[in-house]
C-alpha atoms as a PDB file:
ATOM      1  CA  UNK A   1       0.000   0.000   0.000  1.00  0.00           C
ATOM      2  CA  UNK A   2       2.826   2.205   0.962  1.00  0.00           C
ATOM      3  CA  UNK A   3       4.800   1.774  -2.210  1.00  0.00           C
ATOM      4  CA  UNK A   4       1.471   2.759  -4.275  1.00  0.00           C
ATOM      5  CA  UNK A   5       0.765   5.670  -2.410  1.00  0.00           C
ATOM      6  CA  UNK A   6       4.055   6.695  -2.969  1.00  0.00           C
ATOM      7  CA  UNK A   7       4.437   6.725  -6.305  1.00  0.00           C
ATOM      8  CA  UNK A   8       1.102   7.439  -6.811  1.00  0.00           C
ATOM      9  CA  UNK A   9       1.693  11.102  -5.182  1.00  0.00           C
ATOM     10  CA  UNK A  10       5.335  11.197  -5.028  1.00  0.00           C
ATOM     11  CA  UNK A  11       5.034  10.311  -8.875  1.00  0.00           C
ATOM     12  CA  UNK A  12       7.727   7.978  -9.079  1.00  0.00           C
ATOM     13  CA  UNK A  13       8.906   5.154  -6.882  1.00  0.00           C
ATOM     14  CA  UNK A  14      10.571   5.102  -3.730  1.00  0.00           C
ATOM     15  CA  UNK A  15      13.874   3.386  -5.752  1.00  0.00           C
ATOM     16  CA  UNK A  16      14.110   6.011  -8.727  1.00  0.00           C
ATOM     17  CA  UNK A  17      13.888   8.839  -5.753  1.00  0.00           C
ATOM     18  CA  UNK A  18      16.502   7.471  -4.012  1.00  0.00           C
ATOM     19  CA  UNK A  19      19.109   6.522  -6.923  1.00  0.00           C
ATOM     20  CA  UNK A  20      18.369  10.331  -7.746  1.00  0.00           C
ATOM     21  CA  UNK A  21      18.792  11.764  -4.120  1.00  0.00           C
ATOM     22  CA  UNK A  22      21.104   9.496  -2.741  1.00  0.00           C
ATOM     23  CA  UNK A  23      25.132   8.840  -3.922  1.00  0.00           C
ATOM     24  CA  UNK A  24      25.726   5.406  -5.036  1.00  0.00           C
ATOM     25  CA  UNK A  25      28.807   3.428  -3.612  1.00  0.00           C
ATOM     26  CA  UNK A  26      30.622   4.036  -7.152  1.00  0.00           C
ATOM     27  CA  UNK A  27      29.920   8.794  -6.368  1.00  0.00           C
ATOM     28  CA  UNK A  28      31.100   7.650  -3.092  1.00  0.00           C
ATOM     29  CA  UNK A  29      34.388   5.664  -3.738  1.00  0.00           C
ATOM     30  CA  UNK A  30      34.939   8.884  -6.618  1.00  0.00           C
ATOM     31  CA  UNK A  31      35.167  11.014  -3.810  1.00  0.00           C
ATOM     32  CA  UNK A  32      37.475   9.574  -1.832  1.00  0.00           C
ATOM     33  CA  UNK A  33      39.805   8.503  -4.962  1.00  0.00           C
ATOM     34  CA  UNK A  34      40.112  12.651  -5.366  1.00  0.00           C
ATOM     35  CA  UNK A  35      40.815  13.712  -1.729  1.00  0.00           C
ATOM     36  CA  UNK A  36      37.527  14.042  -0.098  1.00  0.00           C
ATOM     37  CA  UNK A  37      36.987  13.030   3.591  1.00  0.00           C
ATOM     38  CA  UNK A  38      33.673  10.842   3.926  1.00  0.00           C
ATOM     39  CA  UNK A  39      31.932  11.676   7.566  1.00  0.00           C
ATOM     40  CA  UNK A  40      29.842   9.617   9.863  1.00  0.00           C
ATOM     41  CA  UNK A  41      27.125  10.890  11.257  1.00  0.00           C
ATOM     42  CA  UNK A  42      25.913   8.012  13.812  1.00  0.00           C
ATOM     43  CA  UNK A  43      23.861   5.304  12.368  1.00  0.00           C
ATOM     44  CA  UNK A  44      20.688   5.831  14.340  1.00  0.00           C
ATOM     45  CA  UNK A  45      21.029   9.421  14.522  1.00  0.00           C
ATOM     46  CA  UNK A  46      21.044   9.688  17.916  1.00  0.00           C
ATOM     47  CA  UNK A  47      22.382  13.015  20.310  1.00  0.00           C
ATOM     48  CA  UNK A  48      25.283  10.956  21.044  1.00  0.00           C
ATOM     49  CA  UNK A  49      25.810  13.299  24.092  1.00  0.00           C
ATOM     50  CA  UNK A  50      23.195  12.546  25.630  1.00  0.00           C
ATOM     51  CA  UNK A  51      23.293   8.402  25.386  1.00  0.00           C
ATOM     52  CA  UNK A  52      24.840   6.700  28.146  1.00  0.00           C
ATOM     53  CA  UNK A  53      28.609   5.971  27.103  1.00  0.00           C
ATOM     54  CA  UNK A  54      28.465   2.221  25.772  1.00  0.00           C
ATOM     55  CA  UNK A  55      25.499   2.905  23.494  1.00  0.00           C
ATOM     56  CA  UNK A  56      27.133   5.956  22.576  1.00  0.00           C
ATOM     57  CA  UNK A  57      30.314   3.860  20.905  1.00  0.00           C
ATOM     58  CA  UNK A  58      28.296   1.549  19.829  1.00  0.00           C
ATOM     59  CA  UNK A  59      26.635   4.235  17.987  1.00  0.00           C
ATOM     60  CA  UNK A  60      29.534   5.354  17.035  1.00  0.00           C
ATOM     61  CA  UNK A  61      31.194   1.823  16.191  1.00  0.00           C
ATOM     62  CA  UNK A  62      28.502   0.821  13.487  1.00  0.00           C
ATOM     63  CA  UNK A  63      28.094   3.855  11.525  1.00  0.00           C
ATOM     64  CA  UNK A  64      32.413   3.299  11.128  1.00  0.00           C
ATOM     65  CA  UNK A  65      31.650  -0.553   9.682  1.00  0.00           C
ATOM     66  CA  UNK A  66      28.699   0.493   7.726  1.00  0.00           C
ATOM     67  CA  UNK A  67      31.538   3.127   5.913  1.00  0.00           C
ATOM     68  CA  UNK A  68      34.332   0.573   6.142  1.00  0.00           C
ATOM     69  CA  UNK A  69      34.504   0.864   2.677  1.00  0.00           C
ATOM     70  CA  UNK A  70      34.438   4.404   2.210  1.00  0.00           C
ATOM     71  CA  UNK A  71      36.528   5.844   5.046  1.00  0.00           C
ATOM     72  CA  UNK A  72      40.082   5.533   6.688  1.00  0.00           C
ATOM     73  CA  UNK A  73      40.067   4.099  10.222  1.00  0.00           C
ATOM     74  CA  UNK A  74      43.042   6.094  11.052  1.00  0.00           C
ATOM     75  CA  UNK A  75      41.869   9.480   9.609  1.00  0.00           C
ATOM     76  CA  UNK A  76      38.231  10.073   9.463  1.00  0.00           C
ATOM     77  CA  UNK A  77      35.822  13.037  10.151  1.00  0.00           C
ATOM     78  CA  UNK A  78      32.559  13.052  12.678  1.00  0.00           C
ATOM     79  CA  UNK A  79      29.729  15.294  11.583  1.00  0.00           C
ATOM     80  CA  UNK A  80      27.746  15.207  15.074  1.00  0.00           C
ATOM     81  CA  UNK A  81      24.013  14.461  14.965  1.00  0.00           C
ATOM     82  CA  UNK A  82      22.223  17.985  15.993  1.00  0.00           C
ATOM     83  CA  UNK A  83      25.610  19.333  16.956  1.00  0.00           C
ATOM     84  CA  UNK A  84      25.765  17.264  20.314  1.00  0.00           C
ATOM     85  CA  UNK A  85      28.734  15.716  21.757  1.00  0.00           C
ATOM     86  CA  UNK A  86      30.441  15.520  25.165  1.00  0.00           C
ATOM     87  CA  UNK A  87      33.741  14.825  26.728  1.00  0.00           C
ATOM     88  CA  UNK A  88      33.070  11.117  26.214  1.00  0.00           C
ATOM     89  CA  UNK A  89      32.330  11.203  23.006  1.00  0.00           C
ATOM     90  CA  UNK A  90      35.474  13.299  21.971  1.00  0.00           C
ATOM     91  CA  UNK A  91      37.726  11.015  23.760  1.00  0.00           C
ATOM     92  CA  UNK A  92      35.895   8.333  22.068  1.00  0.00           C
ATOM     93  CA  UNK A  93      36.436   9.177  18.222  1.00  0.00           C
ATOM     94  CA  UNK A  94      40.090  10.977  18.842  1.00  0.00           C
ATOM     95  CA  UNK A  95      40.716   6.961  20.609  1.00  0.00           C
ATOM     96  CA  UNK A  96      39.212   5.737  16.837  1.00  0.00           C
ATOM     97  CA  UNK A  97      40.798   7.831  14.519  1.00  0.00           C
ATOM     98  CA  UNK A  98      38.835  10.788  13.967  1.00  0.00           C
ATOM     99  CA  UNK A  99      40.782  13.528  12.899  1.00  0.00           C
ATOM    100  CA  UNK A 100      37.778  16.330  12.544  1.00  0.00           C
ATOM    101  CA  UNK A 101      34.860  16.727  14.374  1.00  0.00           C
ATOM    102  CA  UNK A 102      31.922  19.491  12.494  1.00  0.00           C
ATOM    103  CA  UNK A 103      29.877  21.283  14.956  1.00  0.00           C
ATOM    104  CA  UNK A 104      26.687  23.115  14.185  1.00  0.00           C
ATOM    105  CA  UNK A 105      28.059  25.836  15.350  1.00  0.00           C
ATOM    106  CA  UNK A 106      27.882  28.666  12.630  1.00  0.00           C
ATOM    107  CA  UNK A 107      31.092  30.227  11.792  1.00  0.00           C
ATOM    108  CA  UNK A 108      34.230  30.038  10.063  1.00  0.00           C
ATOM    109  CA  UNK A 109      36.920  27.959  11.628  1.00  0.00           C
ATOM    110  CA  UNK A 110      40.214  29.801  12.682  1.00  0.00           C
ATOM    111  CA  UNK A 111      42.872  27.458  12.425  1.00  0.00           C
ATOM    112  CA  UNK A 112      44.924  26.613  14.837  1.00  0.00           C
ATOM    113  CA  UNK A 113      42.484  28.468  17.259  1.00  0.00           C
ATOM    114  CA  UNK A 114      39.500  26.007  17.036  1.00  0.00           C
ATOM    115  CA  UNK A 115      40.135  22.658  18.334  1.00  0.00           C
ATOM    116  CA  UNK A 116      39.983  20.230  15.614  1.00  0.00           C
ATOM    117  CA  UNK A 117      37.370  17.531  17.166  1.00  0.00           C
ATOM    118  CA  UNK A 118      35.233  20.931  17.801  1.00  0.00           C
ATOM    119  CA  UNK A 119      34.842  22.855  14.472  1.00  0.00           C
ATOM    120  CA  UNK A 120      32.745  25.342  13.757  1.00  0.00           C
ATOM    121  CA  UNK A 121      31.296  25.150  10.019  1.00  0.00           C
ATOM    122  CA  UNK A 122      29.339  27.141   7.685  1.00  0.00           C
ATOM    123  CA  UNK A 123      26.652  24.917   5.544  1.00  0.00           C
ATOM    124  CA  UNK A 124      24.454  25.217   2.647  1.00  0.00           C
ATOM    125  CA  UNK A 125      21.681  27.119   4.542  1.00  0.00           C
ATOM    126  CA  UNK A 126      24.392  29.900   5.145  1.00  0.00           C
ATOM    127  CA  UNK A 127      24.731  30.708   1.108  1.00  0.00           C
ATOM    128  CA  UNK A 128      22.765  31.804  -1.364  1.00  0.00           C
ATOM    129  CA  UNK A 129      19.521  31.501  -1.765  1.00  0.00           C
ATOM    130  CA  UNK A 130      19.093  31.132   1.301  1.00  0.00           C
ATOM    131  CA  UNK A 131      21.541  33.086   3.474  1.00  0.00           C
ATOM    132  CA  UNK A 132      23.921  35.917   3.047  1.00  0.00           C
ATOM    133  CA  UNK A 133      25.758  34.480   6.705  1.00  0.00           C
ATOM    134  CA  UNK A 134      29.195  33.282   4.937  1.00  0.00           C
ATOM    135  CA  UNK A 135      29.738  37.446   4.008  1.00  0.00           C
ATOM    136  CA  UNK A 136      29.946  37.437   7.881  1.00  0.00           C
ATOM    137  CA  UNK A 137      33.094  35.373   8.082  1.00  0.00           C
ATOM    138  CA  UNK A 138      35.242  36.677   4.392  1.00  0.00           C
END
């Protein structure tokens, strides 16, 4: 029933949105051939601050396997879910390799300032259309 009403109103089906929305492993692999950093992001999506600390790596833990593939163990980059971490889960990911860690905090990182696991980042929503904010931080 699901997969009727959704193509039915969606107008096509829930596989042909997500090829078109969604990298493939072949995009993905592409990227990291040329230099780009693939990021986890938790594989429940969970404020891994707030989960108690051996849910919290195992949070942690499967969204690394589920990117085996895609990522370096020794040099990878956590995008945190909502922008929450804690001490825990810093010590955590720096322990497993991570060598970046994106905040939602919205700024420009200074260098050498801004402590690596703790970044500050401007995203899409801060650029045209939709956002003049990155003229804040040129």
């Amino acid at each position: 029933i699901s997969s009727n009403l959704f193509e039915k109103y969606v107008g096509v089906s829930e596989e042909q949105l997500a090829y078109e929305i969604y990298m493939t492993s072949e995009q993905i692999c592409t990227l990291k051939r040329h230099g780009m950093y693939i990021g986890i992001h938790g594989y429940d999506h969970y404020w891994l601050g707030n989960l108690p600390v051996e849910q919290m790596k195992e949070e942690i833990s499967q969204s690394l396997e589920t990117l085996d593939e895609f990522i370096d163990r020794t040099e990878w980059v956590m995008n945190y879910p909502y922008g929450n971490f804690n001490a825990d889960v810093l010590r955590f990911i720096k322990a497993n390799g991570a060598c970046l860690g994106l905040t939602t905090e919205v700024r420009a990182a200074v260098i050498g300032r801004d402590p690596v696991l703790q970044l500050p980042r401007l995203d899409c929503n801060d650029f045209p259309p939709k956002s003049e904010n990155y003229k804040k931080w040129l």
